[in-house]
C-alpha atoms as a PDB file:
ATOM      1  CA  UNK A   1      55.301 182.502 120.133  1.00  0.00           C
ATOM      2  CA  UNK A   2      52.451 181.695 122.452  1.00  0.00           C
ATOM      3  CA  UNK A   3      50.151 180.860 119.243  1.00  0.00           C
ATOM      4  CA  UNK A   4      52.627 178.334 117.973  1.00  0.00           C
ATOM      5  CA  UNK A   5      53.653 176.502 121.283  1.00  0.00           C
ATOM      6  CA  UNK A   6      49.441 176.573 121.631  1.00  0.00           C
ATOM      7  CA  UNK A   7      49.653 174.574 117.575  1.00  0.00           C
ATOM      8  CA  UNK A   8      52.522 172.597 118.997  1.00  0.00           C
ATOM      9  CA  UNK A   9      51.173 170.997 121.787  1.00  0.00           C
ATOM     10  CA  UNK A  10      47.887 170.790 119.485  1.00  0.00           C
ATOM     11  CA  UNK A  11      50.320 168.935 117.216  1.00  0.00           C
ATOM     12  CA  UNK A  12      51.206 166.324 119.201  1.00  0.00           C
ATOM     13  CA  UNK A  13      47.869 165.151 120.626  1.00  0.00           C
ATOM     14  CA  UNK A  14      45.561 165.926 117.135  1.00  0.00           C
ATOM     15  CA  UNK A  15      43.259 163.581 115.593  1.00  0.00           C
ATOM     16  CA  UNK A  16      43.621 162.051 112.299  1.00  0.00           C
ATOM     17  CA  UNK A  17      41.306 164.589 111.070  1.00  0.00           C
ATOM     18  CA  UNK A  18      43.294 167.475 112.898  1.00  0.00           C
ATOM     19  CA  UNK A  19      46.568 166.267 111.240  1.00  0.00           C
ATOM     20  CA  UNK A  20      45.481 166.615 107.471  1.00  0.00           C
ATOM     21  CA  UNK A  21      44.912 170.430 108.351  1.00  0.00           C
ATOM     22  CA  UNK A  22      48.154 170.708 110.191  1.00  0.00           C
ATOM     23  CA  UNK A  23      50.586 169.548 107.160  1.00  0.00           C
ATOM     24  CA  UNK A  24      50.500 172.498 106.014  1.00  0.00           C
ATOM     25  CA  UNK A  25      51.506 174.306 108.756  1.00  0.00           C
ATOM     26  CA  UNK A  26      53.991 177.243 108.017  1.00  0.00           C
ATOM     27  CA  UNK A  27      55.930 176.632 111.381  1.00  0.00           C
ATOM     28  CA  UNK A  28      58.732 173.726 111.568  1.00  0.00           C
ATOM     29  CA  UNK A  29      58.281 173.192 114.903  1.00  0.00           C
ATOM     30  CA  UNK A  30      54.646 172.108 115.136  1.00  0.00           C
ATOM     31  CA  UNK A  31      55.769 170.019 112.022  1.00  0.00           C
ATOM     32  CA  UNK A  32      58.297 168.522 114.193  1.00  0.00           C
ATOM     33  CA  UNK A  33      55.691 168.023 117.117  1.00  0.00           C
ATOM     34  CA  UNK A  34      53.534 166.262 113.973  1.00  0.00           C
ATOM     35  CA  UNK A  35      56.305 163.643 113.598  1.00  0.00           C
ATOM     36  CA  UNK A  36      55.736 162.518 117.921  1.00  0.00           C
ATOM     37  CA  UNK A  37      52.007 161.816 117.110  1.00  0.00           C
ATOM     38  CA  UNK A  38      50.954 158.154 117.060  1.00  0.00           C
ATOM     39  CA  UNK A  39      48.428 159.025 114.620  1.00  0.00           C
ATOM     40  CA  UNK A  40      50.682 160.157 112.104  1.00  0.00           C
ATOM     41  CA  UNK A  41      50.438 157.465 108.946  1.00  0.00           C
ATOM     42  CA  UNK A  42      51.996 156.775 106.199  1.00  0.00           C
ATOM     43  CA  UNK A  43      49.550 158.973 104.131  1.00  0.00           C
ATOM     44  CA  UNK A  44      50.199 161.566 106.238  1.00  0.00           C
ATOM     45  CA  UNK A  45      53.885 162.014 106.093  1.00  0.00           C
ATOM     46  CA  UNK A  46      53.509 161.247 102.167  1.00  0.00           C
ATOM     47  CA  UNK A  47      51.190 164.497 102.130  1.00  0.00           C
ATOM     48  CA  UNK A  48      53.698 166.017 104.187  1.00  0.00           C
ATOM     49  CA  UNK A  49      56.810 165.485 101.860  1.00  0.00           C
ATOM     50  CA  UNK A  50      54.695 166.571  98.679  1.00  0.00           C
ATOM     51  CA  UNK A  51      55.732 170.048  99.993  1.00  0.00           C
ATOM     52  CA  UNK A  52      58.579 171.264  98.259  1.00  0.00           C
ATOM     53  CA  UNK A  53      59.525 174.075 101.046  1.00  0.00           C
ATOM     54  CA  UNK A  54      59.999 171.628 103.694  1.00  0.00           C
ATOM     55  CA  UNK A  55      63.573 172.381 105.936  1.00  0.00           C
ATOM     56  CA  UNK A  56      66.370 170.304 104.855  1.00  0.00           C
ATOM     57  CA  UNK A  57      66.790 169.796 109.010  1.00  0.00           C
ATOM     58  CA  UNK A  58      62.755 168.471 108.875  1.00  0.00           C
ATOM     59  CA  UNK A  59      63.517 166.305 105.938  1.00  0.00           C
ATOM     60  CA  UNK A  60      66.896 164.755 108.003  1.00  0.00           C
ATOM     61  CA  UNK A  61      64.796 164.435 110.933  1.00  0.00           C
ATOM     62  CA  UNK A  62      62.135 162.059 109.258  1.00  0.00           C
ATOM     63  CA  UNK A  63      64.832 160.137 107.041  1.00  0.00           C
ATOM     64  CA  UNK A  64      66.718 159.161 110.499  1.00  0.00           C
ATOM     65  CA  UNK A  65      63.672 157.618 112.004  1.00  0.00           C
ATOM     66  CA  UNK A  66      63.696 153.532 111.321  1.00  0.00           C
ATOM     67  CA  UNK A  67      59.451 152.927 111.825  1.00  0.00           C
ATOM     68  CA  UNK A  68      58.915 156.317 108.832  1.00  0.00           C
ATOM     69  CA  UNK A  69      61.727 153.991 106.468  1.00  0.00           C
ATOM     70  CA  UNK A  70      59.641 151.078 106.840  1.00  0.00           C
ATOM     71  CA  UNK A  71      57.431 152.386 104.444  1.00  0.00           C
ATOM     72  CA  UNK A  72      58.719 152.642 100.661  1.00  0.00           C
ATOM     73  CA  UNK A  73      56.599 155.292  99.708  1.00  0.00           C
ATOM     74  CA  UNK A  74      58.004 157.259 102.666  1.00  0.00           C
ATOM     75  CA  UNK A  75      61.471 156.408 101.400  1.00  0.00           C
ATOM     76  CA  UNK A  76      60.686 157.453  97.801  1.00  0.00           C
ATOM     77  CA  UNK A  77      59.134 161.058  98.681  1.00  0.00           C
ATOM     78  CA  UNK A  78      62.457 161.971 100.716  1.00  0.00           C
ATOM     79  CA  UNK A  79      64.701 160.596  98.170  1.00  0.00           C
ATOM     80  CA  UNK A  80      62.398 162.907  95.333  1.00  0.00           C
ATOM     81  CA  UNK A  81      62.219 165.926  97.567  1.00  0.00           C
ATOM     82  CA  UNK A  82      65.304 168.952  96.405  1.00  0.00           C
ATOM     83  CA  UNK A  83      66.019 169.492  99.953  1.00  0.00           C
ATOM     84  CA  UNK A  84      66.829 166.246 101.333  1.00  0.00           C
ATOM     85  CA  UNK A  85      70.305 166.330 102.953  1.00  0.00           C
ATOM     86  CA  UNK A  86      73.272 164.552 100.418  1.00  0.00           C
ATOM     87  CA  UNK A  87      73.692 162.182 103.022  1.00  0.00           C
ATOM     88  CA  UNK A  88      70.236 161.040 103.639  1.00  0.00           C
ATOM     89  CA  UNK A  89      70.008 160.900  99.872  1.00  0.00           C
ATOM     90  CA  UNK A  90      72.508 158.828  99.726  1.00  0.00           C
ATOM     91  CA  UNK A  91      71.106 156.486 102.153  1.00  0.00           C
ATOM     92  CA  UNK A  92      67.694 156.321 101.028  1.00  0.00           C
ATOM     93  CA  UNK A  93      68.811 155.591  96.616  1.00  0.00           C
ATOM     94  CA  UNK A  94      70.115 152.471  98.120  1.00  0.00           C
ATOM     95  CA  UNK A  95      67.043 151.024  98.441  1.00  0.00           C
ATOM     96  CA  UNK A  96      64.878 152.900  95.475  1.00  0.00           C
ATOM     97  CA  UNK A  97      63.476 150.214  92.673  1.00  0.00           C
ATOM     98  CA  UNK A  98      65.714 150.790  89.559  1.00  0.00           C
ATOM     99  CA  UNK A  99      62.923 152.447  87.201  1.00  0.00           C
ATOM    100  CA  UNK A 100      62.290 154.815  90.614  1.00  0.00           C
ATOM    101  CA  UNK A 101      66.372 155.673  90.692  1.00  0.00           C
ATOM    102  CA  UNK A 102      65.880 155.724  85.873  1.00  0.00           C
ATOM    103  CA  UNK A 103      62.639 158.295  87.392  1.00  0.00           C
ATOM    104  CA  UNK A 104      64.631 160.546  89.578  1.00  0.00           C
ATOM    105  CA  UNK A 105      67.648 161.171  87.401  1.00  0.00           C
ATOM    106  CA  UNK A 106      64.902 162.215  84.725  1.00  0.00           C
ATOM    107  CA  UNK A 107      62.924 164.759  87.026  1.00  0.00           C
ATOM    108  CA  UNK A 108      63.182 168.428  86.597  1.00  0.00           C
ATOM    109  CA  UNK A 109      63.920 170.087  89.940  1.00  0.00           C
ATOM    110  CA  UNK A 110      65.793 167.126  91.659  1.00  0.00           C
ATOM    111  CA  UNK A 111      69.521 168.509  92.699  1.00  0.00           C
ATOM    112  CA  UNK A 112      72.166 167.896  90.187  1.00  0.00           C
ATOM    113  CA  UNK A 113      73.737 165.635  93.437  1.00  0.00           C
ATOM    114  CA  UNK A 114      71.189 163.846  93.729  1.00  0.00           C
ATOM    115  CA  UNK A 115      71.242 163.094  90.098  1.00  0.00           C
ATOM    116  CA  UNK A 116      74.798 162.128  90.166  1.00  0.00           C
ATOM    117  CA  UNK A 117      73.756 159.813  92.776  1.00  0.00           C
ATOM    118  CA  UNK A 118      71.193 157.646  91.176  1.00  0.00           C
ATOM    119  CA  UNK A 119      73.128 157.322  88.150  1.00  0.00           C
ATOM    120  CA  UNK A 120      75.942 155.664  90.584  1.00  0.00           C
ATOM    121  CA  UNK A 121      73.409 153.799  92.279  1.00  0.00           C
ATOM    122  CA  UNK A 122      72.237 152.573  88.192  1.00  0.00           C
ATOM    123  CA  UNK A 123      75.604 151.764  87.010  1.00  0.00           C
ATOM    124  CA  UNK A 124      76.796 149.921  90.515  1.00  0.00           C
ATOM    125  CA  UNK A 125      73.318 147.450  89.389  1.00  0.00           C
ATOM    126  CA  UNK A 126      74.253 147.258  86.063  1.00  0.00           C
ATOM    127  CA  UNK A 127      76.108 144.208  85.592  1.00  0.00           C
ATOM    128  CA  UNK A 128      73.710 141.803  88.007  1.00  0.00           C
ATOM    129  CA  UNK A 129      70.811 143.023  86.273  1.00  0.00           C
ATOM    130  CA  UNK A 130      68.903 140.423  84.008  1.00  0.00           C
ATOM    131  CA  UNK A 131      68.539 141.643  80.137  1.00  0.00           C
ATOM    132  CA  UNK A 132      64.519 142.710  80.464  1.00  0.00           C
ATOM    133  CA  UNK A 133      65.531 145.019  82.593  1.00  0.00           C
ATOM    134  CA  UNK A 134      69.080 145.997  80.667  1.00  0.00           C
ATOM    135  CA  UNK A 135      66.515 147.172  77.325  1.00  0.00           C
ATOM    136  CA  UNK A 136      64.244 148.928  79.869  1.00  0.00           C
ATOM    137  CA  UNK A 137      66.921 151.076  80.770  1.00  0.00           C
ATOM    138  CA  UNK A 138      68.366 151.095  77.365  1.00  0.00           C
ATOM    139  CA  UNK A 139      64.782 152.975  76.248  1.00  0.00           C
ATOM    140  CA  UNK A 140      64.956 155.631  78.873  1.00  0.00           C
ATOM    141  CA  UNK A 141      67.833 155.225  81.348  1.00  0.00           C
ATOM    142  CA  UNK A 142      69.722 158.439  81.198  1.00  0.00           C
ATOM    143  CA  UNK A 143      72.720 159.237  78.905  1.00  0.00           C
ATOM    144  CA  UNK A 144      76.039 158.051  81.550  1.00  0.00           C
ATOM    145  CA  UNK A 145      74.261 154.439  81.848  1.00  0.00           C
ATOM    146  CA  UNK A 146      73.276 154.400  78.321  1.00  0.00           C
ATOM    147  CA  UNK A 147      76.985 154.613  77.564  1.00  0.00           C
ATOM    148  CA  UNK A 148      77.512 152.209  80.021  1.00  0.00           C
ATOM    149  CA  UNK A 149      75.142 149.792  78.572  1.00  0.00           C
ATOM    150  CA  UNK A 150      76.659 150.754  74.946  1.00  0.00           C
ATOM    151  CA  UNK A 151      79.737 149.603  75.868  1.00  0.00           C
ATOM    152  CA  UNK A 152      78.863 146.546  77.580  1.00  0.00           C
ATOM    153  CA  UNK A 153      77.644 145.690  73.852  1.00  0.00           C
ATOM    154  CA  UNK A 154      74.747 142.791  74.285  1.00  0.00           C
ATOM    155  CA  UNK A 155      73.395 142.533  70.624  1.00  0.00           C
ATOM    156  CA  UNK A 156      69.492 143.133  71.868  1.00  0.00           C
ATOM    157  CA  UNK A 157      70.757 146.253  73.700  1.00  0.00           C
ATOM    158  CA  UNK A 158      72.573 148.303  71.101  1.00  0.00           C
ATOM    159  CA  UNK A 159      70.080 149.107  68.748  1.00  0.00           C
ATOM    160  CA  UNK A 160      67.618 150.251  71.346  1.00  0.00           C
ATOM    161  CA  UNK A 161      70.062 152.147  73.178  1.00  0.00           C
ATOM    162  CA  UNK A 162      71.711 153.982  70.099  1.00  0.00           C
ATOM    163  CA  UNK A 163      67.733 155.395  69.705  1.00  0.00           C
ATOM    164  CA  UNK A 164      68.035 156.204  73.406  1.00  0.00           C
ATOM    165  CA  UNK A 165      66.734 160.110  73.476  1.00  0.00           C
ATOM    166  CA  UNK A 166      68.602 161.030  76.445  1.00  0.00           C
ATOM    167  CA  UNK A 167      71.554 159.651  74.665  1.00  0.00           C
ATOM    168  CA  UNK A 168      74.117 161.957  73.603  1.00  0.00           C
ATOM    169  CA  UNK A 169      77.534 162.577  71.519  1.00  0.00           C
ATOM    170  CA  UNK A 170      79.886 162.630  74.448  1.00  0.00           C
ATOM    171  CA  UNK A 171      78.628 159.204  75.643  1.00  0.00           C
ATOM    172  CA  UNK A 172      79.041 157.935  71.864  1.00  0.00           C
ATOM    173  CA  UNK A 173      83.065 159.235  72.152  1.00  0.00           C
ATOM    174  CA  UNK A 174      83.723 157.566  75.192  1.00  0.00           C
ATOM    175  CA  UNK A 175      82.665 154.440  74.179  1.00  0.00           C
ATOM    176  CA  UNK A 176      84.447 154.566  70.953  1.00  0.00           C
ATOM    177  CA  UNK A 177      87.613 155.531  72.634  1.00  0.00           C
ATOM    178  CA  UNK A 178      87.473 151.860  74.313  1.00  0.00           C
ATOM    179  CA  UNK A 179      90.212 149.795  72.056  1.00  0.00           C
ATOM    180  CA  UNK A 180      88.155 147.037  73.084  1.00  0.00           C
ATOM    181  CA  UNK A 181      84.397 148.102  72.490  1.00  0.00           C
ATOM    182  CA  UNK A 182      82.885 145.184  70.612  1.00  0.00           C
ATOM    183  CA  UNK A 183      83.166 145.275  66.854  1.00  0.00           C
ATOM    184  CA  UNK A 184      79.450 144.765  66.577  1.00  0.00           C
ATOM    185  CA  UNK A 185      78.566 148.246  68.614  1.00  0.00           C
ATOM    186  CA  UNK A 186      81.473 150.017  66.162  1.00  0.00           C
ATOM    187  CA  UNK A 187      79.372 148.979  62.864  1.00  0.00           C
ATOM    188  CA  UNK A 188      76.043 149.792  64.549  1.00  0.00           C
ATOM    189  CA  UNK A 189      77.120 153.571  65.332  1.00  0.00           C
ATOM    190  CA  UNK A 190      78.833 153.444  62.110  1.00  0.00           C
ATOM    191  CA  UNK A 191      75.252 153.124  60.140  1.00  0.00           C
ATOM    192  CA  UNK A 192      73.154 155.194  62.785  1.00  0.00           C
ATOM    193  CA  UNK A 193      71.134 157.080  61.213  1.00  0.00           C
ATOM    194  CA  UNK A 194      71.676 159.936  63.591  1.00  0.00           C
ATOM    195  CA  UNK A 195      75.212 159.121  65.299  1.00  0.00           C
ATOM    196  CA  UNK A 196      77.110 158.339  62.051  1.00  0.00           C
ATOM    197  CA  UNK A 197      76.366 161.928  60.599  1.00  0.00           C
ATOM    198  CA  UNK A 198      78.074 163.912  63.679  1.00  0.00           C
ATOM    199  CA  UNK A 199      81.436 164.773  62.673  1.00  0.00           C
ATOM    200  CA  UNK A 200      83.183 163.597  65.668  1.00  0.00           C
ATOM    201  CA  UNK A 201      81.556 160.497  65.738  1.00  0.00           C
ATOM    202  CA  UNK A 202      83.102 160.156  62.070  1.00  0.00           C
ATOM    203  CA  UNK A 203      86.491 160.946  63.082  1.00  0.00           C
ATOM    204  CA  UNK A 204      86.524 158.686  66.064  1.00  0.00           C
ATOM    205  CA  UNK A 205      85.371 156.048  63.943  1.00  0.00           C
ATOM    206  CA  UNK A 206      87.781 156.662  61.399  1.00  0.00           C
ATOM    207  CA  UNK A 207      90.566 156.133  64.041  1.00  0.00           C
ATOM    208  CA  UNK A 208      88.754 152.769  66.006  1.00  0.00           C
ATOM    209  CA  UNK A 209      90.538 149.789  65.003  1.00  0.00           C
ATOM    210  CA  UNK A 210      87.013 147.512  64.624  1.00  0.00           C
ATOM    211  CA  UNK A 211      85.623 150.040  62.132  1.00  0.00           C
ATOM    212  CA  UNK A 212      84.640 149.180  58.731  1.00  0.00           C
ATOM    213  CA  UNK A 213      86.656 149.738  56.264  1.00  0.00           C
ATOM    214  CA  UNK A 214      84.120 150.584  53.666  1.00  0.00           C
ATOM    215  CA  UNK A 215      82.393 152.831  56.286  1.00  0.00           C
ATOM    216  CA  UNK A 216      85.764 154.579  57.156  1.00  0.00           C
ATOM    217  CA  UNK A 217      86.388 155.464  53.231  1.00  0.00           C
ATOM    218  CA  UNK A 218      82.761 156.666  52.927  1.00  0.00           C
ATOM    219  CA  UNK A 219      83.579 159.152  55.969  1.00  0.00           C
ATOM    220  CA  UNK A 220      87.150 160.893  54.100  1.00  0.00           C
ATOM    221  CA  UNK A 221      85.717 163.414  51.510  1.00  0.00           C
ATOM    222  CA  UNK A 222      83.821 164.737  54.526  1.00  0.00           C
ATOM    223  CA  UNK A 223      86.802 165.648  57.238  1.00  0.00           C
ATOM    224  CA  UNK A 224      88.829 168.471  57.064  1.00  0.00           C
ATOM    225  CA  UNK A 225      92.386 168.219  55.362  1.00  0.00           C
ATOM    226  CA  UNK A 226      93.884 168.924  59.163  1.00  0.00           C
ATOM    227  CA  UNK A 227      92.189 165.908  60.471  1.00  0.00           C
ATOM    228  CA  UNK A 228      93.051 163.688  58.030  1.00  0.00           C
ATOM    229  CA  UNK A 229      96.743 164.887  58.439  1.00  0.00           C
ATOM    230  CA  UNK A 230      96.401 163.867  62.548  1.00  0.00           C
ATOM    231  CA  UNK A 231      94.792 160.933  61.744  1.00  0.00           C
ATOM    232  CA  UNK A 232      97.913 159.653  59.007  1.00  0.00           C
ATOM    233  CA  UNK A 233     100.317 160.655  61.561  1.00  0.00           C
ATOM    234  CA  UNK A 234     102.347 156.953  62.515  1.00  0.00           C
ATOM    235  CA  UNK A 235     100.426 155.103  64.792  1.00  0.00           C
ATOM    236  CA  UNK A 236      96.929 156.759  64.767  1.00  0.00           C
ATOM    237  CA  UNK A 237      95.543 153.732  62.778  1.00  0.00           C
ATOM    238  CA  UNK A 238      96.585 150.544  60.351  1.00  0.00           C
ATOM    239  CA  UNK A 239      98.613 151.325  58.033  1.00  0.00           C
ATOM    240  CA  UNK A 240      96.569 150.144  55.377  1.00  0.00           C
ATOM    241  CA  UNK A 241      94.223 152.629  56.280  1.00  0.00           C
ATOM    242  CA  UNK A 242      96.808 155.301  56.543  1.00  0.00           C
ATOM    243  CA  UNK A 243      97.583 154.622  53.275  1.00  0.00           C
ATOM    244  CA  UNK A 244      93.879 155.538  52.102  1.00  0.00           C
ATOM    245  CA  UNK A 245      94.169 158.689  54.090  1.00  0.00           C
ATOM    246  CA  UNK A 246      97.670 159.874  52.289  1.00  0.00           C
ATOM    247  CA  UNK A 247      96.134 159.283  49.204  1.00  0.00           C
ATOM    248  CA  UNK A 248      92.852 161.358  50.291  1.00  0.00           C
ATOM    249  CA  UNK A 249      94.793 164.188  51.487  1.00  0.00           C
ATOM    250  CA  UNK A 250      97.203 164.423  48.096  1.00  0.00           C
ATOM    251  CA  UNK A 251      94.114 164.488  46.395  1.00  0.00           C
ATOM    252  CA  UNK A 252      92.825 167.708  48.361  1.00  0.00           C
ATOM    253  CA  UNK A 253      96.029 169.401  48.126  1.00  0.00           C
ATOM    254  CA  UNK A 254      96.181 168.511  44.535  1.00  0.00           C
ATOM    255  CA  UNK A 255      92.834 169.989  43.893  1.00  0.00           C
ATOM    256  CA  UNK A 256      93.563 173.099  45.784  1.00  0.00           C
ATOM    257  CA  UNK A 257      96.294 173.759  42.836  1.00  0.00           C
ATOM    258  CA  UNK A 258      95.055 176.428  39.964  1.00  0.00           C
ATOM    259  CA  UNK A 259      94.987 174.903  36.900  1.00  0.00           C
ATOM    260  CA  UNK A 260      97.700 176.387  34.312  1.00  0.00           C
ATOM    261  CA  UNK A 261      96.403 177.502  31.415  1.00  0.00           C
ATOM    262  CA  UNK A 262      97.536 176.973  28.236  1.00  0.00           C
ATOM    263  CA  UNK A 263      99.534 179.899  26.249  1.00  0.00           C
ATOM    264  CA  UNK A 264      97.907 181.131  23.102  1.00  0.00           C
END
């Protein structure tokens, strides 16, 4: 105890010098005593938060200070650090530059809350932001604003968002269960070379309302006889359509039939 209130009191009066060797202090409460030093800079407290077994109480202590938040780089490290309190967090993704909040969503280790967070913090921007930035995110924003940029269905976006990597099927289904998704984003996941060959993509195109008709017939042969059976059922889709799935479904049934043989 007496060697640590010795480093504490150290703490508070060190040089600039004295400070780099005290980041990495095991005990929290010469780290706290670190934070009271007027020497303390920016640099410093960067170095500090590159530590990833810093107390959550440490982190909350530094995010609650206004003259550490004046510096965006201060800001950034607590919002990127696992153990920064939700509420902090929460705080702090406010003001994170959009490819920062695209960054942390993307970064192994960050808390699946924290996550969650950013992507709120994305899709809350989404609609003021300009297009550049719209097909930035579209490359790599992850897969909930991707769908949220699918939907939204500007013609230089769709393309570059259906090749999205962190895209993925589930975000494709939601946006095809909108009645209203924009017939142009229906045809271009309809001819995807990688969407239009998952089977559930198929059958929720076969029941949207904008798809191609020539696209829809191309899909039949492949779905099961059970799906095509839900999908005839009265009000699933047009009737003209349904009319193309009856047919498609005798046709199965018929084949199923063994052949009679003739008598000799």
């Amino acid at each position: 105890m007496e060697d640590v209130a010795k480093e504490r009191a150290r703490a508070l009066t060190a040089s600039v010098e004295e400070i780099a060797l005290l980041l990495h202090h095991p005990s929290t409460e010469v780290l706290r005593a670190l934070l009271e030093n007027p020497a303390l800079d920016e640099p410093h407290l960067c170095l500090l938060l590159e530590r990833k077994n810093l107390p959550s109480e440490l982190l909350e202590e530094i995010a609650q200070r206004r003259a550490f938040l004046k510096s965006y780089r201060v800001k950034r490290a607590l919002a990127f650090h696992p153990h920064t309190p939700r509420l902090a967090s929460m705080r702090l993704l406010r003001d994170l530059y959009l490819m920062d909040l695209v960054q942390l969503t993307l970064q192994p280790g960050i808390p699946v809350e924290s996550k969650r967070l950013a992507e709120e913090q994305l899709l809350t921007r989404l609609a003021q932001l300009p297009l550049g930035q719209k097909i930035t995110l579209a490359r790599r924003g992850p897969a909930r604003v991707a769908g949220a940029l699918l939907a939204e269905g500007h013609a230089q976006v769709v393309g570059i968002v259906l090749d999205n990597p962190n895209m993925n099927e589930a975000q494709i289904l939601r946006a095809l269960s909108r009645v209203r998704l924009p017939p142009a984003v229906v045809a271009a996941i309809g001819r995807h070379r990688k969407w239009s060959l998952s089977y559930n993509v198929r059958v929720a195109l076969v029941r949207h309302p904008a798809s191609v008709l020539a696209t829809v017939l191309s899909f039949l042969p492949q779905l099961t006889v059970n799906d095509l059976k839900d999908l005839a059922a009265p009000g699933i889709v047009s009737e003209n359509l349904r009319k193309y799935l009856q047919a498609e479904v005798a046709r199965r049934l018929h084949n199923r039939q063994p052949k009679k043989t003739g008598s000799s």
